[in-house]
C-alpha atoms as a PDB file:
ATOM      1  CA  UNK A   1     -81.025  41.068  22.434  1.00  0.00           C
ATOM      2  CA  UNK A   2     -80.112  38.873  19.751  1.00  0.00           C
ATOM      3  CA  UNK A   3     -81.644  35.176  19.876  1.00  0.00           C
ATOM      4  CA  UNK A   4     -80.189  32.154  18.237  1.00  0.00           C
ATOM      5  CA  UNK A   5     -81.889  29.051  17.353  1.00  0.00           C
ATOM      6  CA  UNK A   6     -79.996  25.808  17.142  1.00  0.00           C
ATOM      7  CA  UNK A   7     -80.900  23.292  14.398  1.00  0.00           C
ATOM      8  CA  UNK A   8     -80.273  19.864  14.398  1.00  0.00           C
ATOM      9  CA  UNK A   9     -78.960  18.616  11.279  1.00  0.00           C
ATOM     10  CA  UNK A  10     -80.465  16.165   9.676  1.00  0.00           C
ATOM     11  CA  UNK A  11     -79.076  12.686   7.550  1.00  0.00           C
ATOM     12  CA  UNK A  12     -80.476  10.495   5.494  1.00  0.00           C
ATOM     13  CA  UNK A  13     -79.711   6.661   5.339  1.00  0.00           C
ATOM     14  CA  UNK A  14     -77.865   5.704   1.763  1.00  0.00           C
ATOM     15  CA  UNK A  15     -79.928   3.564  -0.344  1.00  0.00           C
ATOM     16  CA  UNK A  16     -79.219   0.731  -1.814  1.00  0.00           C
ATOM     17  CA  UNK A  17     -78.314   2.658  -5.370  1.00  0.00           C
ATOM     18  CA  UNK A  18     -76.265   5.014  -3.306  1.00  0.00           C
ATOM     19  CA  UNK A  19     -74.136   2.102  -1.576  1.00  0.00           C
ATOM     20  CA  UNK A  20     -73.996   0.631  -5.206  1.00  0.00           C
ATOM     21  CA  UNK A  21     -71.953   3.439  -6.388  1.00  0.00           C
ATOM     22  CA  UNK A  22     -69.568   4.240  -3.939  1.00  0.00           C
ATOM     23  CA  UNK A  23     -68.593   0.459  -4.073  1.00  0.00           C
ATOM     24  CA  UNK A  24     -68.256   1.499  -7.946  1.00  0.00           C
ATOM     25  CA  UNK A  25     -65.979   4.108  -7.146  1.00  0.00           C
ATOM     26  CA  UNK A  26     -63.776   1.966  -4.589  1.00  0.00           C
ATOM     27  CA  UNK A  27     -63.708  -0.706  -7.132  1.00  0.00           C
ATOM     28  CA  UNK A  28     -62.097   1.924  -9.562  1.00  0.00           C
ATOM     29  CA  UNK A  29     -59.271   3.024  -7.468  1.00  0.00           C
ATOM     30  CA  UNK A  30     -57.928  -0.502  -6.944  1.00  0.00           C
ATOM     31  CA  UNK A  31     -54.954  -1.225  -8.691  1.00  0.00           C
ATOM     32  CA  UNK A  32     -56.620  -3.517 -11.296  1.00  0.00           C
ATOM     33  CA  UNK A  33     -58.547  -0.587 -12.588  1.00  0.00           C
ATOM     34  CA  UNK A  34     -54.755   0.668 -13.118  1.00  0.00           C
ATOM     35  CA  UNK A  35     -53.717   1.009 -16.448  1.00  0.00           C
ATOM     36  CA  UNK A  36     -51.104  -2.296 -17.976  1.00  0.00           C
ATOM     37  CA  UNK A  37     -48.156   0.273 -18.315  1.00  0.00           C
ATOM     38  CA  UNK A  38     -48.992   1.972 -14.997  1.00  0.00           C
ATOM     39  CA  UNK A  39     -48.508  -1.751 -13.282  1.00  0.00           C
ATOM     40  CA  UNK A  40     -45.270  -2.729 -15.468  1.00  0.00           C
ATOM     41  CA  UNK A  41     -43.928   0.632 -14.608  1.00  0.00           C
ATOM     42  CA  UNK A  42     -44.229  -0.278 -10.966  1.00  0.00           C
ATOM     43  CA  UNK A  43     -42.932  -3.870 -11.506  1.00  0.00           C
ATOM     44  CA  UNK A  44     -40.039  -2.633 -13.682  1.00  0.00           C
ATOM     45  CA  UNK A  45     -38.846   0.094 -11.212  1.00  0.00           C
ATOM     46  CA  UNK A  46     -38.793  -2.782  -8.303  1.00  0.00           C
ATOM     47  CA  UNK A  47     -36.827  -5.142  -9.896  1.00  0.00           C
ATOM     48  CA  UNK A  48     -33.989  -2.308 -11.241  1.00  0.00           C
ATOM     49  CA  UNK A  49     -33.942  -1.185  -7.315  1.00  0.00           C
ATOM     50  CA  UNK A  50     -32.950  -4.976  -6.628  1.00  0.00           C
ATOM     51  CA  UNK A  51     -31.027  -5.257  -8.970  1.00  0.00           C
ATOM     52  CA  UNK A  52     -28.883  -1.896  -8.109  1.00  0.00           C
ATOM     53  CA  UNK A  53     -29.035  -2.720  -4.572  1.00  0.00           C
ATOM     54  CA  UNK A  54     -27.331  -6.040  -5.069  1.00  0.00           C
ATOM     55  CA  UNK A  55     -24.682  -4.225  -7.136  1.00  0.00           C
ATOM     56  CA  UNK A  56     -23.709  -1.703  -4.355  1.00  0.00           C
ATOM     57  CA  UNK A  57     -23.615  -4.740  -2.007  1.00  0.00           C
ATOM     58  CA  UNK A  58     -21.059  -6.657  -4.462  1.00  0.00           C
ATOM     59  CA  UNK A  59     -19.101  -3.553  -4.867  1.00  0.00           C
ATOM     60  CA  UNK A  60     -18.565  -2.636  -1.137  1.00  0.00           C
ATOM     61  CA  UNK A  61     -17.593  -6.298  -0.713  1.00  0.00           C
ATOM     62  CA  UNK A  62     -14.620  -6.455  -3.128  1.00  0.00           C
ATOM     63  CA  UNK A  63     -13.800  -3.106  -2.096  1.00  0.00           C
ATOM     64  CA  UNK A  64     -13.317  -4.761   1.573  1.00  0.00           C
ATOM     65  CA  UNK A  65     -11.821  -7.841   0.129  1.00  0.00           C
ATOM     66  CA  UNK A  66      -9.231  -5.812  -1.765  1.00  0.00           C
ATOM     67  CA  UNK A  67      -8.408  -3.947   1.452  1.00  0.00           C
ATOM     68  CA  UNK A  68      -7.770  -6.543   2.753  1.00  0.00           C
ATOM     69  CA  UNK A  69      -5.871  -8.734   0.792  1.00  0.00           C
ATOM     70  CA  UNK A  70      -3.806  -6.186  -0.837  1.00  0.00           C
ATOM     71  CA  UNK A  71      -2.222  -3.763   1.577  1.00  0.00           C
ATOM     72  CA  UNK A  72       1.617  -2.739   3.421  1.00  0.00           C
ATOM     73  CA  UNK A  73       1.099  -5.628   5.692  1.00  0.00           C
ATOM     74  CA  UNK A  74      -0.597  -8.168   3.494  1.00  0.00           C
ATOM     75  CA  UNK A  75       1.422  -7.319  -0.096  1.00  0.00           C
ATOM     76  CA  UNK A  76      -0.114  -5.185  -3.108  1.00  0.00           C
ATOM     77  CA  UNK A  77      -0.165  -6.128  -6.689  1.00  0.00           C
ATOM     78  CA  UNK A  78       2.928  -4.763  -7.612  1.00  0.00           C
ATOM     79  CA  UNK A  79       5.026  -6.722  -4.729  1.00  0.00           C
ATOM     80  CA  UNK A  80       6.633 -10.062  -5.840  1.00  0.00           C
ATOM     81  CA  UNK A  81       3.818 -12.823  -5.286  1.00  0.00           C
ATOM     82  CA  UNK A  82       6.256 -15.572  -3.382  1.00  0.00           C
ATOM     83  CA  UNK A  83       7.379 -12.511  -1.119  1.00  0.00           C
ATOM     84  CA  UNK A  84       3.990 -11.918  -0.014  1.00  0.00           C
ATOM     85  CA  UNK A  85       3.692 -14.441   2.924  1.00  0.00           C
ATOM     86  CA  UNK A  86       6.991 -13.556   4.496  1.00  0.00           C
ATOM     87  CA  UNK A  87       5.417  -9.540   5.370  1.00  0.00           C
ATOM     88  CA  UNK A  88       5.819  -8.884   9.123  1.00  0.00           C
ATOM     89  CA  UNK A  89       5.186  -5.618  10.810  1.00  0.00           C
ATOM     90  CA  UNK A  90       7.205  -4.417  13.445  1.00  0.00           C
ATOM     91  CA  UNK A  91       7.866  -1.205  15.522  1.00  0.00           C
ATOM     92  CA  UNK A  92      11.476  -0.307  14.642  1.00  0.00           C
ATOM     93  CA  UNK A  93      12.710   2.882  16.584  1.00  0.00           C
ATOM     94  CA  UNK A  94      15.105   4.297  14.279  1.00  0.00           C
ATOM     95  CA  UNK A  95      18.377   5.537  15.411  1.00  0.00           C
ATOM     96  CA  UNK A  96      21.236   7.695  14.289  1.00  0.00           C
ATOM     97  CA  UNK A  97      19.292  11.161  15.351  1.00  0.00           C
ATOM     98  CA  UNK A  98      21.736  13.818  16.291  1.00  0.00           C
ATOM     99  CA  UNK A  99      22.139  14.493  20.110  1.00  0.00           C
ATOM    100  CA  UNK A 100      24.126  17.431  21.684  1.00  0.00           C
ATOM    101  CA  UNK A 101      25.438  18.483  25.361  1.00  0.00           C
ATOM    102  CA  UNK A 102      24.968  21.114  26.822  1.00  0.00           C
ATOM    103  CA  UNK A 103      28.407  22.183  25.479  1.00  0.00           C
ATOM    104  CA  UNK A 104      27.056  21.549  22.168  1.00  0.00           C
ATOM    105  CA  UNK A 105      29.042  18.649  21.623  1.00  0.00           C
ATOM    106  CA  UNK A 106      27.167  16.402  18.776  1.00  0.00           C
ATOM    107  CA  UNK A 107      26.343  12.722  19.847  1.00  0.00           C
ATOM    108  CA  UNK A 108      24.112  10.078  18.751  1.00  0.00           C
ATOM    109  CA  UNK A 109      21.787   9.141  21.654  1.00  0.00           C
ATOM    110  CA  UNK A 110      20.686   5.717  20.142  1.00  0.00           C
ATOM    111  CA  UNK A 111      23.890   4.280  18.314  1.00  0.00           C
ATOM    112  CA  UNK A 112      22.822   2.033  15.735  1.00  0.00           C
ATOM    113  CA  UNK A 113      23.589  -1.765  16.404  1.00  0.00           C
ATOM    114  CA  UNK A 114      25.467  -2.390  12.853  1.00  0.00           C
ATOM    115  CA  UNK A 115      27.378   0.488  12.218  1.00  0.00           C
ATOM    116  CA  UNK A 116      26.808   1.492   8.149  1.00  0.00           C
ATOM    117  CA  UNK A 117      28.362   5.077   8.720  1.00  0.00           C
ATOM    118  CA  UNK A 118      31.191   6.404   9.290  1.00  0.00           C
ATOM    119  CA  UNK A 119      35.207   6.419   8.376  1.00  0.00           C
ATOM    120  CA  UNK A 120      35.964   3.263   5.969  1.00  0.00           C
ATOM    121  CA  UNK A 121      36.555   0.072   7.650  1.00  0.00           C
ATOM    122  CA  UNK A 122      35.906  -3.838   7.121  1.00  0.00           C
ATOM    123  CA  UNK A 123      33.136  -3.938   9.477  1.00  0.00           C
ATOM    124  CA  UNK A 124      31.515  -1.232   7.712  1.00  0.00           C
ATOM    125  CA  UNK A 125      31.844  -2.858   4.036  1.00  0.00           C
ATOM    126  CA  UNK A 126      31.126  -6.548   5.602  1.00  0.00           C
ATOM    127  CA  UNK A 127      27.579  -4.795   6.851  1.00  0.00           C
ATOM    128  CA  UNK A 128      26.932  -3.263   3.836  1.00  0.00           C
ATOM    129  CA  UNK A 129      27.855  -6.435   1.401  1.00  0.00           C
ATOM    130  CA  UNK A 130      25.695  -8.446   4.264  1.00  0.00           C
ATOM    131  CA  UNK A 131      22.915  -6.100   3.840  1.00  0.00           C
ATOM    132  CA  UNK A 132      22.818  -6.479   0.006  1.00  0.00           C
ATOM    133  CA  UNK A 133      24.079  -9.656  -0.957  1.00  0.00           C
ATOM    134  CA  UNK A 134      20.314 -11.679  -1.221  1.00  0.00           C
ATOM    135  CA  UNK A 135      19.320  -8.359  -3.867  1.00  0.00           C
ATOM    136  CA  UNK A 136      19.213 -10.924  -6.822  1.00  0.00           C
ATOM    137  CA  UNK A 137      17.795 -14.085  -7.682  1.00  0.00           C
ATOM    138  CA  UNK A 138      16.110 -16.673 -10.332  1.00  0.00           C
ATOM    139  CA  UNK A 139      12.151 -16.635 -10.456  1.00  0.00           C
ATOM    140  CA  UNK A 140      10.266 -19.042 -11.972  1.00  0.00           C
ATOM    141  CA  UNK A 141       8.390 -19.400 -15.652  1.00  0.00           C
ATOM    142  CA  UNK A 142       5.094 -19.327 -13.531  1.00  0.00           C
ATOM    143  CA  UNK A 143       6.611 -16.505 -11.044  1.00  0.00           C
ATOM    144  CA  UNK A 144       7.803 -14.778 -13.989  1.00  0.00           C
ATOM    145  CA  UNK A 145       4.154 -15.162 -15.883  1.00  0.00           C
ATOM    146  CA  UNK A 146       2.031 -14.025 -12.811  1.00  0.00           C
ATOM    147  CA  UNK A 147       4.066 -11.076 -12.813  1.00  0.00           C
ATOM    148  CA  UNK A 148       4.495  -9.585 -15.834  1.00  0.00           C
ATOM    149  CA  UNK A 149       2.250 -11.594 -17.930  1.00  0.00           C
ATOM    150  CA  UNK A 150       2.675 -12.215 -21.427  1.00  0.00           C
ATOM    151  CA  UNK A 151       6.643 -10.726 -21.267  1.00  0.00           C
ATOM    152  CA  UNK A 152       7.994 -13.845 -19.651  1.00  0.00           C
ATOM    153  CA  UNK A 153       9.999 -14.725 -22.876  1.00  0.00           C
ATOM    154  CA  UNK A 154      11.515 -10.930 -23.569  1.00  0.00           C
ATOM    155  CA  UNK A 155      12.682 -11.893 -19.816  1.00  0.00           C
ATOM    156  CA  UNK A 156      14.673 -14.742 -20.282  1.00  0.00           C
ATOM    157  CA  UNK A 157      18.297 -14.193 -19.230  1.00  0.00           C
ATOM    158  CA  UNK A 158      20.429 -16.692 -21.238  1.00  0.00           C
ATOM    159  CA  UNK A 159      23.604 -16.472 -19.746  1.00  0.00           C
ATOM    160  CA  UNK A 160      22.109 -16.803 -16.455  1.00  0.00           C
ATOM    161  CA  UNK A 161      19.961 -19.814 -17.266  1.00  0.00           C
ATOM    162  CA  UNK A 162      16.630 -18.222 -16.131  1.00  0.00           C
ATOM    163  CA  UNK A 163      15.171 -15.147 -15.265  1.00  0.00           C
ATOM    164  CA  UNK A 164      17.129 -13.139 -12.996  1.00  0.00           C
ATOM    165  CA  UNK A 165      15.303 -10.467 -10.781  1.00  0.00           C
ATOM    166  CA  UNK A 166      15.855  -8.414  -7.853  1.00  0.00           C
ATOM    167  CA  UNK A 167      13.642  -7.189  -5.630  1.00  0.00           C
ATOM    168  CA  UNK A 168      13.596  -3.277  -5.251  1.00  0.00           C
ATOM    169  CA  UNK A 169      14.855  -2.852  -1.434  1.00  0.00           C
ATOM    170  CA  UNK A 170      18.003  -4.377  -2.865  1.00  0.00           C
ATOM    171  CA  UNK A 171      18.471  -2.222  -5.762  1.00  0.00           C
ATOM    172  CA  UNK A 172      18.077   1.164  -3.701  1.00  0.00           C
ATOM    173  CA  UNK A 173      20.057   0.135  -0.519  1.00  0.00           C
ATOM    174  CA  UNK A 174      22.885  -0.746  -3.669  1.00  0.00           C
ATOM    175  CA  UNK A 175      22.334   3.068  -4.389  1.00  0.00           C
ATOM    176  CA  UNK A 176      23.011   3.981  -1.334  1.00  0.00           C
ATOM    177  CA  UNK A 177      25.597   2.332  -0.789  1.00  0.00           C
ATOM    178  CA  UNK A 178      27.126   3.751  -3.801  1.00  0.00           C
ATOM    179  CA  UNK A 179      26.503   7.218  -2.869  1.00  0.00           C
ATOM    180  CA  UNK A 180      28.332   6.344   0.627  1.00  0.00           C
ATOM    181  CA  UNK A 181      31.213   5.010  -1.609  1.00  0.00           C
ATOM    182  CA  UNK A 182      31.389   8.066  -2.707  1.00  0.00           C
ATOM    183  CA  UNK A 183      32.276  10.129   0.016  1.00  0.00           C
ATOM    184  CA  UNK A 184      35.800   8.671   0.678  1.00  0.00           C
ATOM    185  CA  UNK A 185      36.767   8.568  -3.283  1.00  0.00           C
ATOM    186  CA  UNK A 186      40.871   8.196  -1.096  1.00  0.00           C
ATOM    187  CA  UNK A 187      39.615   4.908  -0.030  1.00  0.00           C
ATOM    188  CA  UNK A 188      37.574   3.359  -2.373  1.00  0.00           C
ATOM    189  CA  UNK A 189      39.249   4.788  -5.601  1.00  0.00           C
ATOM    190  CA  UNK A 190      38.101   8.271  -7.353  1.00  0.00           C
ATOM    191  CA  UNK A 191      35.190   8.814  -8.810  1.00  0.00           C
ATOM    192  CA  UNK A 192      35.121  11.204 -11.381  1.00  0.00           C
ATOM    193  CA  UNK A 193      33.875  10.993 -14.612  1.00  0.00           C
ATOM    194  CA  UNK A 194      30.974  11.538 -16.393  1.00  0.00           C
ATOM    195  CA  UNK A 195      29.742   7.929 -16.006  1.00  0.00           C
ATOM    196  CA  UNK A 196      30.298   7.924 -12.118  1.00  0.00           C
ATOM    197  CA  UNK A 197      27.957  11.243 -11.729  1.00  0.00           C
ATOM    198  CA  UNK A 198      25.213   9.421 -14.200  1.00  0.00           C
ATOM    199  CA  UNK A 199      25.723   6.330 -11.882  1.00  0.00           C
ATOM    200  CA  UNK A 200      25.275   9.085  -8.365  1.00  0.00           C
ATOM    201  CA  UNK A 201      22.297  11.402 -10.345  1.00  0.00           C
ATOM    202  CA  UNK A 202      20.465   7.573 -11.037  1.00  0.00           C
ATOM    203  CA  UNK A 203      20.547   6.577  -7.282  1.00  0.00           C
ATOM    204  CA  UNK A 204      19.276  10.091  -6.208  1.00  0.00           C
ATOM    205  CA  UNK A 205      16.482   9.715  -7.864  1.00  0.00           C
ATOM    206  CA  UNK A 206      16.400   6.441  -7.769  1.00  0.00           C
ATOM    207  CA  UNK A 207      16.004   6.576  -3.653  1.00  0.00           C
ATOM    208  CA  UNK A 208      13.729  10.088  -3.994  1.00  0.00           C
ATOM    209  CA  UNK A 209      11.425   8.179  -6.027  1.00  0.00           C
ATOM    210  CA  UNK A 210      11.138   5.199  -2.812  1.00  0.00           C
ATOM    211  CA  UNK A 211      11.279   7.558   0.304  1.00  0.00           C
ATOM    212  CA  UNK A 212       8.277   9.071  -1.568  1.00  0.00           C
ATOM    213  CA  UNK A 213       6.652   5.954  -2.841  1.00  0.00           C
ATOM    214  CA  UNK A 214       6.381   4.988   0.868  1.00  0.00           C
ATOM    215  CA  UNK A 215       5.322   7.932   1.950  1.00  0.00           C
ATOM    216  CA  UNK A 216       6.357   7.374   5.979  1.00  0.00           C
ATOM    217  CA  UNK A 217       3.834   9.547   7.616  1.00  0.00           C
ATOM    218  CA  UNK A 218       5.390   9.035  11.205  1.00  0.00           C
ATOM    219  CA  UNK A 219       6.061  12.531  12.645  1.00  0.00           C
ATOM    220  CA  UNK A 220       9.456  14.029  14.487  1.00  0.00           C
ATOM    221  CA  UNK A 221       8.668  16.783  17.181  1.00  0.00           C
ATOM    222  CA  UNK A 222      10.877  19.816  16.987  1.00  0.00           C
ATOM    223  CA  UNK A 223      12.471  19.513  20.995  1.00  0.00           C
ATOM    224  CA  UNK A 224      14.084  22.080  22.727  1.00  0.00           C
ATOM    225  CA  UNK A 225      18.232  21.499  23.028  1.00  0.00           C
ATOM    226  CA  UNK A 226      19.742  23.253  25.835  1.00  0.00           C
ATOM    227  CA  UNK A 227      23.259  22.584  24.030  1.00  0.00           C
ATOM    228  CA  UNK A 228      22.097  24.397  20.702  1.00  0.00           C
ATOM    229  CA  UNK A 229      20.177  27.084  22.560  1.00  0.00           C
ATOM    230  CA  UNK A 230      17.162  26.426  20.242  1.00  0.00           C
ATOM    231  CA  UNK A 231      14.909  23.316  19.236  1.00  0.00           C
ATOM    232  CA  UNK A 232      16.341  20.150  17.126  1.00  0.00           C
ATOM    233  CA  UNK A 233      14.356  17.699  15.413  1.00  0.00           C
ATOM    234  CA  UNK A 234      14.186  14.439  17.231  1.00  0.00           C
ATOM    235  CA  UNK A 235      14.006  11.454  14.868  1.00  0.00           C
ATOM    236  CA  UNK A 236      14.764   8.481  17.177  1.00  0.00           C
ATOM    237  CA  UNK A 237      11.001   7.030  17.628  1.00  0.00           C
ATOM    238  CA  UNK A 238       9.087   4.626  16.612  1.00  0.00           C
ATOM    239  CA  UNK A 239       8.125   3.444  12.732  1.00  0.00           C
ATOM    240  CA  UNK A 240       5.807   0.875  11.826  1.00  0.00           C
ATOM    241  CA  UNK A 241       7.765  -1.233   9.494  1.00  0.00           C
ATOM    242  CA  UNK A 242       8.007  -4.605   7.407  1.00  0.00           C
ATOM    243  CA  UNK A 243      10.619  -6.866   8.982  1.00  0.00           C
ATOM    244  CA  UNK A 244      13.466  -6.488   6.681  1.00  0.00           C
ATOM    245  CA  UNK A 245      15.256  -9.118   8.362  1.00  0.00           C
ATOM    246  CA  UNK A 246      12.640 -12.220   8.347  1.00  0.00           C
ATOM    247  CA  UNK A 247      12.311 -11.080   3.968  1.00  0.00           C
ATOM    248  CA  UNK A 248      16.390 -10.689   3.869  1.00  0.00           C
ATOM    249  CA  UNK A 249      16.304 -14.451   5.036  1.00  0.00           C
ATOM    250  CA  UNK A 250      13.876 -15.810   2.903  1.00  0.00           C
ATOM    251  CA  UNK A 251      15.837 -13.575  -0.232  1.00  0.00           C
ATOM    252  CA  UNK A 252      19.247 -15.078   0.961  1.00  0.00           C
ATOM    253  CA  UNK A 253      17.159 -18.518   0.642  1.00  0.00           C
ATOM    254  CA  UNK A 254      15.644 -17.873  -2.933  1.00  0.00           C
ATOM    255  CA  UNK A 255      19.644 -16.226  -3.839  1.00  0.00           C
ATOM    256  CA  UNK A 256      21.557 -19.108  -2.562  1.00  0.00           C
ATOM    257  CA  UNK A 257      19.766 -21.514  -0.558  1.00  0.00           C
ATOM    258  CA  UNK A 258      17.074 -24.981  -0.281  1.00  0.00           C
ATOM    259  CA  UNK A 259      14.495 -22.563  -2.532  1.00  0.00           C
ATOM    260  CA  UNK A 260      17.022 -20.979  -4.925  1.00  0.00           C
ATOM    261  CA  UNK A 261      15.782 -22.026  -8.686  1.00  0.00           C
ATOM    262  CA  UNK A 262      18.493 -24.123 -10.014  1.00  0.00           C
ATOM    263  CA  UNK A 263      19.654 -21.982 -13.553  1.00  0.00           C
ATOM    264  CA  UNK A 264      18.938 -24.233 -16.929  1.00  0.00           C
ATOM    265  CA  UNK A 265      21.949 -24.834 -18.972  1.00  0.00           C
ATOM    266  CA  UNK A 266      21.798 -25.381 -22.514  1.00  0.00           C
ATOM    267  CA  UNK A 267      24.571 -27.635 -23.942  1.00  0.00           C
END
């Protein structure tokens, strides 16, 4: 059989010498045994992490500010500054959607109030010369400036006394109204002519270039018509929308009202 012996190991108190030199060797590693560039490196690599930090920080907070401030309900950059504070949404469920029975007989199932369709008639024409008639306006030297600054005085309509603007809404609901004109050339005169399809082609893509612009991301399920025998799109729901009508008041006001700009007149 195999015997084994256990020894005890054995340690020896550090000396004085020996306690000298490992405090030696601590003293060393501290960072003023580090050398100068080693400690500016450190210093410099804080103070450009502060420094970035604090930049992110500014960023993300104009980023939220702009969001804010600038948006469909608040007003962006590019809408007319005075306009701004008159932006109201609503929920507007739109109407006009085709309807059928089940004899297939086409009706609308949500009649518009204000009819703006259909054969030609005075109430028709009144609605649409209603709907238009606050589309232009005088603006301001300072309105005019804040706008389009620096082109205020290529702007400057003499023979209207000012400078004469109208705001965008107006200009493509005139298009369309144009285009409706169009469609009963018995009653409203005819329409041929090269000028009257250069007038039609400009409001097409004059009104592709807004229904895009917007880009209305409200969706219209496909639902199943008895009448038809197959599925019809159902348009007749709820948009969220600016209140035309609270900004057609406040145009009307600025057009021919207490906040209209009074034109300058040059004897």
């Amino acid at each position: 059989m195999f015997s084994f012996t256990y020894t005890k190991p054995k340690y020896d108190k550090l000396t004085s010498d020996a306690d000298s030199e490992r405090n030696d060797v601590l003293l060393d590693a501290t960072p003023q045994a580090f050398p100068r560039f080693w400690r500016f490196g450190v210093t410099f690599t804080l103070v450009f992490s502060n420094f970035i930090s604090a930049l992110l920080i500014i960023a993300i907070l104009t980023s939220h500010e702009d969001h804010v401030e600038n948006g469909f309900e608040m007003g962006y950059h590019s809408d007319f500054g005075p306009a701004r504070e008159h932006i109201e949404l609503q929920q507007v469920i739109f109407t006009g959607s085709s309807s059928f029975t089940y004899a297939g007989v086409e009706f609308q199932h949500h009649p518009p109030q204000v009819r703006y369709v259909g054969e030609p008639s005075p109430e028709i024409d009144k609605a649409w010369r209603d709907l238009t008639s606050g589309g232009m306006f005088l603006a301001t030297e300072e309105e005019i400036n804040s706008q389009w600054p620096g082109e205020y005085s290529e702007l400057w309509n003499k023979e209207k006394g000012g400078y004469m603007i109208s705001l965008d809404v107006y200009r493509t609901l005139d298009c369309l109204n144009l285009l409706r004109r169009g469609l009963s050339p018995e009653h409203y005169g005819h329409t041929d002519g090269e000028d009257t399809k250069s007038k039609a082609n400009h409001c097409i893509e004059r009104i592709r270039q807004s229904i895009m612009c917007a880009g209305d991301l409200t969706p219209s399920p496909s639902r199943y018509n008895p009448g038809l025998g197959r599925h019809y799109i159902d348009e007749d729901y709820s948009h969220t929308c600016r209140n035309f009508d609270r900004l057609d008041r406040w145009a009307k006001e600025r057009a021919m009202g207490q906040l209209a700009v009074k034109p300058v007149r040059n004897e």
